[in-house]
N, C-alpha and C. Protein backbone atom coordinates (compact mmCIF):
# COMPACT_ATOMS: atom_id res chain seq x y z
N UNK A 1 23.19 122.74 59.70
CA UNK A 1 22.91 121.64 58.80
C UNK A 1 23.53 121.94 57.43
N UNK A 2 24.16 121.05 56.95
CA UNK A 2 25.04 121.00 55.60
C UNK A 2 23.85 121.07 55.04
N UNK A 3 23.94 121.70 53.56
CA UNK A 3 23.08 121.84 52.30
C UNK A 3 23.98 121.63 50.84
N UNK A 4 22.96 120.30 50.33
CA UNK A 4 23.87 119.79 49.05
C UNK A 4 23.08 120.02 48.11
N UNK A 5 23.81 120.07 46.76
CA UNK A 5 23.28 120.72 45.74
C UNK A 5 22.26 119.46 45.53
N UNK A 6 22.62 118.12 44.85
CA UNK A 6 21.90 117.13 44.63
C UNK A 6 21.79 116.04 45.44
N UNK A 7 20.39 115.63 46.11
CA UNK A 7 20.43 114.36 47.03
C UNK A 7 19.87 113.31 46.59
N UNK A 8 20.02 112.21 46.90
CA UNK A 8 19.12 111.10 46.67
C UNK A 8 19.05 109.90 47.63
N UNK A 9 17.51 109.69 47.45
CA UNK A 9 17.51 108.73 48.49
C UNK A 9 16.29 107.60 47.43
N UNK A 10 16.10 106.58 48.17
CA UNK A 10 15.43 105.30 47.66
C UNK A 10 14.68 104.34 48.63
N UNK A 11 13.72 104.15 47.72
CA UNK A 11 12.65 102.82 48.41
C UNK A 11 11.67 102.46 47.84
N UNK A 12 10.84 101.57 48.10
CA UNK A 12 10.04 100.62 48.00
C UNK A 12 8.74 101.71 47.74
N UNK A 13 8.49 102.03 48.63
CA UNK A 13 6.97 103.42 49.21
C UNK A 13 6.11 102.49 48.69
N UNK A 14 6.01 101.01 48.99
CA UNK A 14 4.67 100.14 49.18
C UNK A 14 4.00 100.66 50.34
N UNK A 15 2.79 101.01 49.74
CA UNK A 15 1.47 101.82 51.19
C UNK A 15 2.27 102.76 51.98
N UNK A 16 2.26 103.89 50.69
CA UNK A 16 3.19 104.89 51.58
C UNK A 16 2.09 105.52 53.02
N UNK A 17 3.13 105.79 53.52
CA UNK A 17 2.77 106.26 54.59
C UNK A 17 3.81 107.21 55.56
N UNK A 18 3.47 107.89 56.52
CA UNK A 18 4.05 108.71 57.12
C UNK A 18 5.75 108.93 57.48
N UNK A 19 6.32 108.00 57.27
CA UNK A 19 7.90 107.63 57.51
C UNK A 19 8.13 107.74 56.19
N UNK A 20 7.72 107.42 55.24
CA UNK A 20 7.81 107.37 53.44
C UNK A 20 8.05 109.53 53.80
N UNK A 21 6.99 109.85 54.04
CA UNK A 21 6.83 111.08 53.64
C UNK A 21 7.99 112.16 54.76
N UNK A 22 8.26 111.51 55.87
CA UNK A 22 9.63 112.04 56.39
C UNK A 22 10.55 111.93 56.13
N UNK A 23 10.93 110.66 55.67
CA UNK A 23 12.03 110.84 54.74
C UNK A 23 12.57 111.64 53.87
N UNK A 24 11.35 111.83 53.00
CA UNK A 24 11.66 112.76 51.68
C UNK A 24 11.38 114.02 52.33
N UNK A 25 10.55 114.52 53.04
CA UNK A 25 10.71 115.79 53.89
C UNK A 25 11.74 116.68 54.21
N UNK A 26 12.30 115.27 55.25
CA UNK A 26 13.67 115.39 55.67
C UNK A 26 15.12 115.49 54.33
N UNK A 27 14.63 114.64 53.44
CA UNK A 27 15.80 115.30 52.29
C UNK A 27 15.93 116.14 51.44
N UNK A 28 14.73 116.66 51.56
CA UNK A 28 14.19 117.81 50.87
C UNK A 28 15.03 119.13 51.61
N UNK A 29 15.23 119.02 52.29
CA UNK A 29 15.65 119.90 54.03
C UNK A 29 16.74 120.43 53.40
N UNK A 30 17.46 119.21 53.08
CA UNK A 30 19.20 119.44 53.10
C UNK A 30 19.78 119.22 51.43
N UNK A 31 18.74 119.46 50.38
CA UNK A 31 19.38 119.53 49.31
C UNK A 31 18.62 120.16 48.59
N UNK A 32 19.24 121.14 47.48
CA UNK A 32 18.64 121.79 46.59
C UNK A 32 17.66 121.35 45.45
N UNK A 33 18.06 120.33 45.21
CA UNK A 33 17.23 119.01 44.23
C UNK A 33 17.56 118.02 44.90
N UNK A 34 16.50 116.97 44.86
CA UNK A 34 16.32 115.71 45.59
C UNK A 34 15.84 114.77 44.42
N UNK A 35 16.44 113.64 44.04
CA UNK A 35 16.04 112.20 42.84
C UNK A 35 15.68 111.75 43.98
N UNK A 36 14.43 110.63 43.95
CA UNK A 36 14.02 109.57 44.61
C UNK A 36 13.74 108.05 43.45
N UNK A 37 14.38 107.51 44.31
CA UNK A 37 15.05 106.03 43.09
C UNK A 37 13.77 105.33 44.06
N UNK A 38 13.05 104.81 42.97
CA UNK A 38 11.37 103.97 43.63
C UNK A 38 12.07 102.40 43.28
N UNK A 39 12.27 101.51 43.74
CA UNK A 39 12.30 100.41 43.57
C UNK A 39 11.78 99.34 42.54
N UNK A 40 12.17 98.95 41.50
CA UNK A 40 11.04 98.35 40.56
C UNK A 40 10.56 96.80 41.46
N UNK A 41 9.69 96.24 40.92
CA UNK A 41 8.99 95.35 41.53
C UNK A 41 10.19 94.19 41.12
N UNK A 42 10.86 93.55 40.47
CA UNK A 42 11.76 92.95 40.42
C UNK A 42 12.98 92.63 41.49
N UNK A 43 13.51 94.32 41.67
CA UNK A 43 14.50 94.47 42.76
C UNK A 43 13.52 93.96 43.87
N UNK A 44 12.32 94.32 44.17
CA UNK A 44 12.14 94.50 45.65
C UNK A 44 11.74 92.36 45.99
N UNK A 45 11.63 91.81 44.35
CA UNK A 45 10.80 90.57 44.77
C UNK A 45 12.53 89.99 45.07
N UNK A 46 13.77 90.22 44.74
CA UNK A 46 15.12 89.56 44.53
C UNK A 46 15.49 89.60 46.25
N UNK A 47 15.36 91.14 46.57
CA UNK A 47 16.36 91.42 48.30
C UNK A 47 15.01 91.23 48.87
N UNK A 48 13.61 91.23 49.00
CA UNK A 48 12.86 91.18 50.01
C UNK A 48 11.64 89.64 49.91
N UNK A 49 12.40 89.18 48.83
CA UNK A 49 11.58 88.26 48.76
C UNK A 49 10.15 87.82 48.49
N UNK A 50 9.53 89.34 47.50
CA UNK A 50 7.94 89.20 47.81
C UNK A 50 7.60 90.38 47.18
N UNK A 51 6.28 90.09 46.40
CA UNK A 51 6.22 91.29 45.78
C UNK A 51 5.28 92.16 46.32
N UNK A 52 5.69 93.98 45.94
CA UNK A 52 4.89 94.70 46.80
C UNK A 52 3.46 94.79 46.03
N UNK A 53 2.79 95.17 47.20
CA UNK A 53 1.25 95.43 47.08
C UNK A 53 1.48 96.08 45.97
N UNK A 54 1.29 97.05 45.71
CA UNK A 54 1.36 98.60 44.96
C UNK A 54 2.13 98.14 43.65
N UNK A 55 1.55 98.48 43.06
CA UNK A 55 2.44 98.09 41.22
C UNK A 55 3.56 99.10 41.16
N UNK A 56 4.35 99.23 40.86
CA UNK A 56 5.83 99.96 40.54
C UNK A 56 5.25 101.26 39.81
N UNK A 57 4.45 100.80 38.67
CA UNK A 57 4.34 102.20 37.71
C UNK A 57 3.09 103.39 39.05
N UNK A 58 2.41 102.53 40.14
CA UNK A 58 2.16 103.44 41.20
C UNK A 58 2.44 103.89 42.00
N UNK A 59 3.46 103.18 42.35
CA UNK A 59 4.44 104.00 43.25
C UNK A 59 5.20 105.03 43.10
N UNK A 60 6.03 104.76 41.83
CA UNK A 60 6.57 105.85 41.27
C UNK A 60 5.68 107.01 40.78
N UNK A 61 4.31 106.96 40.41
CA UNK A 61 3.50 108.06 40.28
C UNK A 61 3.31 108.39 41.70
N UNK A 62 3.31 108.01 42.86
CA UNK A 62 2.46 108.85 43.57
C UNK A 62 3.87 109.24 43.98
N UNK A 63 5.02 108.54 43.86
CA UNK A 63 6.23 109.63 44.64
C UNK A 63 6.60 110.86 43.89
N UNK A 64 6.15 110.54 42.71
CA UNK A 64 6.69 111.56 41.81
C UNK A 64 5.22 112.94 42.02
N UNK A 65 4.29 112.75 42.73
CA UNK A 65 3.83 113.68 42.82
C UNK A 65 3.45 114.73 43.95
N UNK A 66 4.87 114.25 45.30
CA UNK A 66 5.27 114.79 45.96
C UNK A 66 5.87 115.93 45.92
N UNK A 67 5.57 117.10 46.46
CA UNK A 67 6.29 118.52 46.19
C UNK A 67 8.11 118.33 46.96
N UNK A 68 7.97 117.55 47.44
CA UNK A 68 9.31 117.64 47.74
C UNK A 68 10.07 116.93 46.94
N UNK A 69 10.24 116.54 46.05
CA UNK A 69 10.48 115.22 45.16
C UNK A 69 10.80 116.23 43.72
N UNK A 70 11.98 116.49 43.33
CA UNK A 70 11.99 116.98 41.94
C UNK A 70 12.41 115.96 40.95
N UNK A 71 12.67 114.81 40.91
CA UNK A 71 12.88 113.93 40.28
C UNK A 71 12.48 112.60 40.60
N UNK A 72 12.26 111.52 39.75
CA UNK A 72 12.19 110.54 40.21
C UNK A 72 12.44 109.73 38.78
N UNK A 73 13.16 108.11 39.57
CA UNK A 73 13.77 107.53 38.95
C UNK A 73 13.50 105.91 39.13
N UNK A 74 13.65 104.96 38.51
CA UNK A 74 13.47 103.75 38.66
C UNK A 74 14.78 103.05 39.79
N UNK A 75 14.67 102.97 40.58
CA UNK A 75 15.89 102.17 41.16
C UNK A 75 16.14 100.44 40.70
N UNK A 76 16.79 100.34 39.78
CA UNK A 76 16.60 98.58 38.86
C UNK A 76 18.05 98.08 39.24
N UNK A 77 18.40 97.88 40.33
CA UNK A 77 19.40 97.46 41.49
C UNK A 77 19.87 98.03 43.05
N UNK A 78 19.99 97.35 43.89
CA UNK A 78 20.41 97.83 45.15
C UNK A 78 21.75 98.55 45.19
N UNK A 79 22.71 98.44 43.94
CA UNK A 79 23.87 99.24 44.11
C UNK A 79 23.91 100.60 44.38
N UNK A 80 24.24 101.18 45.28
CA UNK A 80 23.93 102.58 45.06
C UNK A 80 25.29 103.47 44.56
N UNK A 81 26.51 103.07 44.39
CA UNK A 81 27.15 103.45 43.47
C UNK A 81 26.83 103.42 42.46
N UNK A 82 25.94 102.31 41.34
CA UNK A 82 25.55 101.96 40.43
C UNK A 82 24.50 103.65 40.38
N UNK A 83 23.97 103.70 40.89
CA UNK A 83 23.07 104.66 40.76
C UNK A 83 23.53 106.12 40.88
N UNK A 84 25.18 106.41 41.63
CA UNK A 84 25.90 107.53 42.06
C UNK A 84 26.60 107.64 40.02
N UNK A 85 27.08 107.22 39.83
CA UNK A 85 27.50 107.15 38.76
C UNK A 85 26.64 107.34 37.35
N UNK A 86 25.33 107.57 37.55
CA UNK A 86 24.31 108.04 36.54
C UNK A 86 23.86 109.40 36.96
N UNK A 87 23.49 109.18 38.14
CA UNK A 87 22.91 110.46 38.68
C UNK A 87 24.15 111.81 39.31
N UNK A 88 25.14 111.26 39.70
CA UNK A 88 25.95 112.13 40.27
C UNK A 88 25.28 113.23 41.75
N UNK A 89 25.26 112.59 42.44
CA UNK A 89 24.33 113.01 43.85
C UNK A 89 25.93 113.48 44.92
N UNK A 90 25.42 114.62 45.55
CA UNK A 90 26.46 115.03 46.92
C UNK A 90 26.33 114.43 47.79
N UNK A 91 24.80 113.76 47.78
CA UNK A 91 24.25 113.02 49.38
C UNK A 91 23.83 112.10 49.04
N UNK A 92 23.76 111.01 49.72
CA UNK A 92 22.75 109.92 49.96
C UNK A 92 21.95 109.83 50.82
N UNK A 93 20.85 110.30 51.23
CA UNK A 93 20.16 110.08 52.36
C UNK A 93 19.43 108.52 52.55
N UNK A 94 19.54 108.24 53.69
CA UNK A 94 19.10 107.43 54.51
C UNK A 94 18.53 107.10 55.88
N UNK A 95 17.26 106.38 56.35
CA UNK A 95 16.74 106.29 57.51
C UNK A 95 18.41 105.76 58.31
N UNK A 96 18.08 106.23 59.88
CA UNK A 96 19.21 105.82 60.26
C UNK A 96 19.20 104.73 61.35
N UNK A 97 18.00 103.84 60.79
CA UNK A 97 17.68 102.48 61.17
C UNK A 97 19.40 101.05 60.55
N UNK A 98 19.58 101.72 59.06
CA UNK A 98 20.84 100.98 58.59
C UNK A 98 22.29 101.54 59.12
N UNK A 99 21.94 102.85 60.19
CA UNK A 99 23.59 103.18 60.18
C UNK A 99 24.43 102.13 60.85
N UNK A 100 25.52 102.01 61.00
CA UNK A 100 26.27 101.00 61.68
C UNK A 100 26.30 99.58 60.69
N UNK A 101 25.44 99.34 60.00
CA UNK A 101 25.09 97.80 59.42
C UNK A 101 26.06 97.95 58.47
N UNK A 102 27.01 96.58 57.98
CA UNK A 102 27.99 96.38 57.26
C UNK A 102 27.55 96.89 55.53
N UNK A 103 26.69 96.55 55.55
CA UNK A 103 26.03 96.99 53.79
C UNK A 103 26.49 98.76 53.98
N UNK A 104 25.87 99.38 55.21
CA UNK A 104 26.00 101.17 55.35
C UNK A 104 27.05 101.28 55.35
N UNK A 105 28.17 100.73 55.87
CA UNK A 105 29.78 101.18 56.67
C UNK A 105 30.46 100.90 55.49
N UNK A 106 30.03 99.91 54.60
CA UNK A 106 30.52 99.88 53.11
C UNK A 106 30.41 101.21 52.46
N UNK A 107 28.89 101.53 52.21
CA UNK A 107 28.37 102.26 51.53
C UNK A 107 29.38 104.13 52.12
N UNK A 108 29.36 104.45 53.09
CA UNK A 108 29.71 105.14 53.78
C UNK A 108 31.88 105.05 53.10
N UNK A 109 32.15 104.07 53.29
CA UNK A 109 33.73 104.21 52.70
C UNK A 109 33.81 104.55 51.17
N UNK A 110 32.86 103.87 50.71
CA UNK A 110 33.06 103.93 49.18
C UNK A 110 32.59 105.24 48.64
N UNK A 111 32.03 105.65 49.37
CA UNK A 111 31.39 106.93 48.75
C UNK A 111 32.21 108.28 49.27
N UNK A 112 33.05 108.12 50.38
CA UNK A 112 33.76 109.38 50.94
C UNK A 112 34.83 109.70 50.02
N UNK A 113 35.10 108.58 49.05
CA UNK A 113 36.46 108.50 47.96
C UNK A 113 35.57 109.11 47.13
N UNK A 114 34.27 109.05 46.85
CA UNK A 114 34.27 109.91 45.46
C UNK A 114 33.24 111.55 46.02
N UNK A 115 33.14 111.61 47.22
CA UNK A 115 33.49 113.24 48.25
C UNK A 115 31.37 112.88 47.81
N UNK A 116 30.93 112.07 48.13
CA UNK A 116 29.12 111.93 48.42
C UNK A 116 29.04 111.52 50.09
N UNK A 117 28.29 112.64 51.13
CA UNK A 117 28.31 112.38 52.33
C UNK A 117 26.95 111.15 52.02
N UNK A 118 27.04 110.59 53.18
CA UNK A 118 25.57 109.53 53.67
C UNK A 118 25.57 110.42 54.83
N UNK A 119 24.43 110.84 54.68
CA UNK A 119 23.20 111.42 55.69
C UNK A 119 22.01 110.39 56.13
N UNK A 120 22.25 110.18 57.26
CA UNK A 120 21.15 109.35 58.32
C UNK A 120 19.91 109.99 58.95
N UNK A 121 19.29 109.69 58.52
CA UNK A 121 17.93 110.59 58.62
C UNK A 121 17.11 109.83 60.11
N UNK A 122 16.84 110.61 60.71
CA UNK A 122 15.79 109.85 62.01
C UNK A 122 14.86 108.95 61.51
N UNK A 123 14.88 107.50 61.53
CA UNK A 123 13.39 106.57 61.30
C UNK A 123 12.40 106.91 61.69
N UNK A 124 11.25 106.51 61.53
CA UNK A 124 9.81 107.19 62.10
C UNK A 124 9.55 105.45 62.48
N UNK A 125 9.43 105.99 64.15
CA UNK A 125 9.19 104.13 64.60
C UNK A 125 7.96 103.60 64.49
N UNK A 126 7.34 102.65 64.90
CA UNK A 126 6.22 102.46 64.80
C UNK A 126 5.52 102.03 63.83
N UNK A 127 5.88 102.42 62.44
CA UNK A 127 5.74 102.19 61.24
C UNK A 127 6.16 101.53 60.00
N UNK A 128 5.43 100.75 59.35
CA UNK A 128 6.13 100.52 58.06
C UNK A 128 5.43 99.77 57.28
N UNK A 129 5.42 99.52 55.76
CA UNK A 129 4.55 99.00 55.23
C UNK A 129 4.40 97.77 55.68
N UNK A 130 5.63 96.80 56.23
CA UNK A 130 4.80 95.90 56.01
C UNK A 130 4.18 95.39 57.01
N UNK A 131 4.28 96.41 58.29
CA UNK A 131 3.03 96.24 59.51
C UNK A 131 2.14 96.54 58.79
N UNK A 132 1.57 97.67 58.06
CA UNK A 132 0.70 97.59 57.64
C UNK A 132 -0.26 97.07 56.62
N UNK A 133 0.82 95.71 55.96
CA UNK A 133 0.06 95.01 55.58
C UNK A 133 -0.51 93.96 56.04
N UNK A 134 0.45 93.37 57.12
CA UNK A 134 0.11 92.65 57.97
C UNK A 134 -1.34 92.93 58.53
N UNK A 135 -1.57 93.66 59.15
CA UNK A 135 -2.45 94.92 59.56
C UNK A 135 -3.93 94.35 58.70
N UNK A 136 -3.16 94.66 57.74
CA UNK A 136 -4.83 94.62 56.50
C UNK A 136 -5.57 93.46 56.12
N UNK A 137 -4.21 92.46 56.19
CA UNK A 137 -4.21 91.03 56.15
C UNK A 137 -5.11 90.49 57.47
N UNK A 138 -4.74 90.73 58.38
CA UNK A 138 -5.36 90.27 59.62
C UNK A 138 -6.69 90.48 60.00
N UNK A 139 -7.24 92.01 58.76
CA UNK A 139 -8.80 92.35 59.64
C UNK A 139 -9.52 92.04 58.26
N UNK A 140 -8.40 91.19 57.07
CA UNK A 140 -9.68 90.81 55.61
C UNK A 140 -9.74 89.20 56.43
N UNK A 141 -9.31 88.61 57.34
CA UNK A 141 -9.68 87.19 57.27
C UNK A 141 -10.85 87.12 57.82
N UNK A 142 -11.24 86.09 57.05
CA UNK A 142 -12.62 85.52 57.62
C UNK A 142 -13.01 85.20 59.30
N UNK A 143 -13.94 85.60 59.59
CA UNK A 143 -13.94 85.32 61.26
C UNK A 143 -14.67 83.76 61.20
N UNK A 144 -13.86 83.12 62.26
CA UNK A 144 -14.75 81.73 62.23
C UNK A 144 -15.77 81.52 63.56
């Protein structure tokens, strides 16, 4: 397994949960320092349409108080060049639920020109916030 000096990876971590915490596990693995770019509530209401449970300034506290996590950062756009160009990262990690998808195969060309691998990290199936909000949603309704 390659080992990079600086990695970074990004998300939402609305109702983190167990795939949240493999991720960063897993990038913790393969880089000496790891930034995690938390999503502000803006970005996530623009590409997902909806705002997350979890307020931004909590998310980013509870990621930031992950031992695997030496940094953390506001992610305030989906560009991730935009974000390679502040931070200067060797890696990008990513679940490898997006590999193959035209947004990744982009991301993947543009970044081999400035020598940052994308690392595809195993998804954790089964999971994700917003089953589990669904989830939460379904057992607060009223029974008739």
């Amino acid at each position: 397994m390659k080992k990079y000096k600086i990695g970074y990876t990004t998300g939402v971590f609305d109702l983190f949960h167990i795939g949240h915490l493999n991720i960063l596990r897993e990038s913790k693995k393969r880089c000496d320092f790891l930034i995690v770019g938390v999503s502000t509530d803006e970005v996530v209401i623009k590409y997902k349409s909806k705002k997350p449970i979890i307020p931004f300034d909590e998310r980013i506290a509870i990621v930031a108080a992950i031992k695997y996590v030496d940094k953390v950062v506001a992610q305030t756009t989906m560009d991730k060049m935009e974000a390679w160009k502040n931070l200067k990262f060797d890696a990008l990690f990513h679940g490898d639920d997006w590999k193959g998808s035209s947004l990744y195969d982009k991301y993947v060309k543009e970044f081999s020109n400035v020598g940052v691998d994308i690392v595809f990290l195993p998804h954790t199936e089964g999971i994700s916030s917003t089953e589990l909000a669904a989830k939460l949603q379904s057992k607060n309704k009223p029974q008739k």
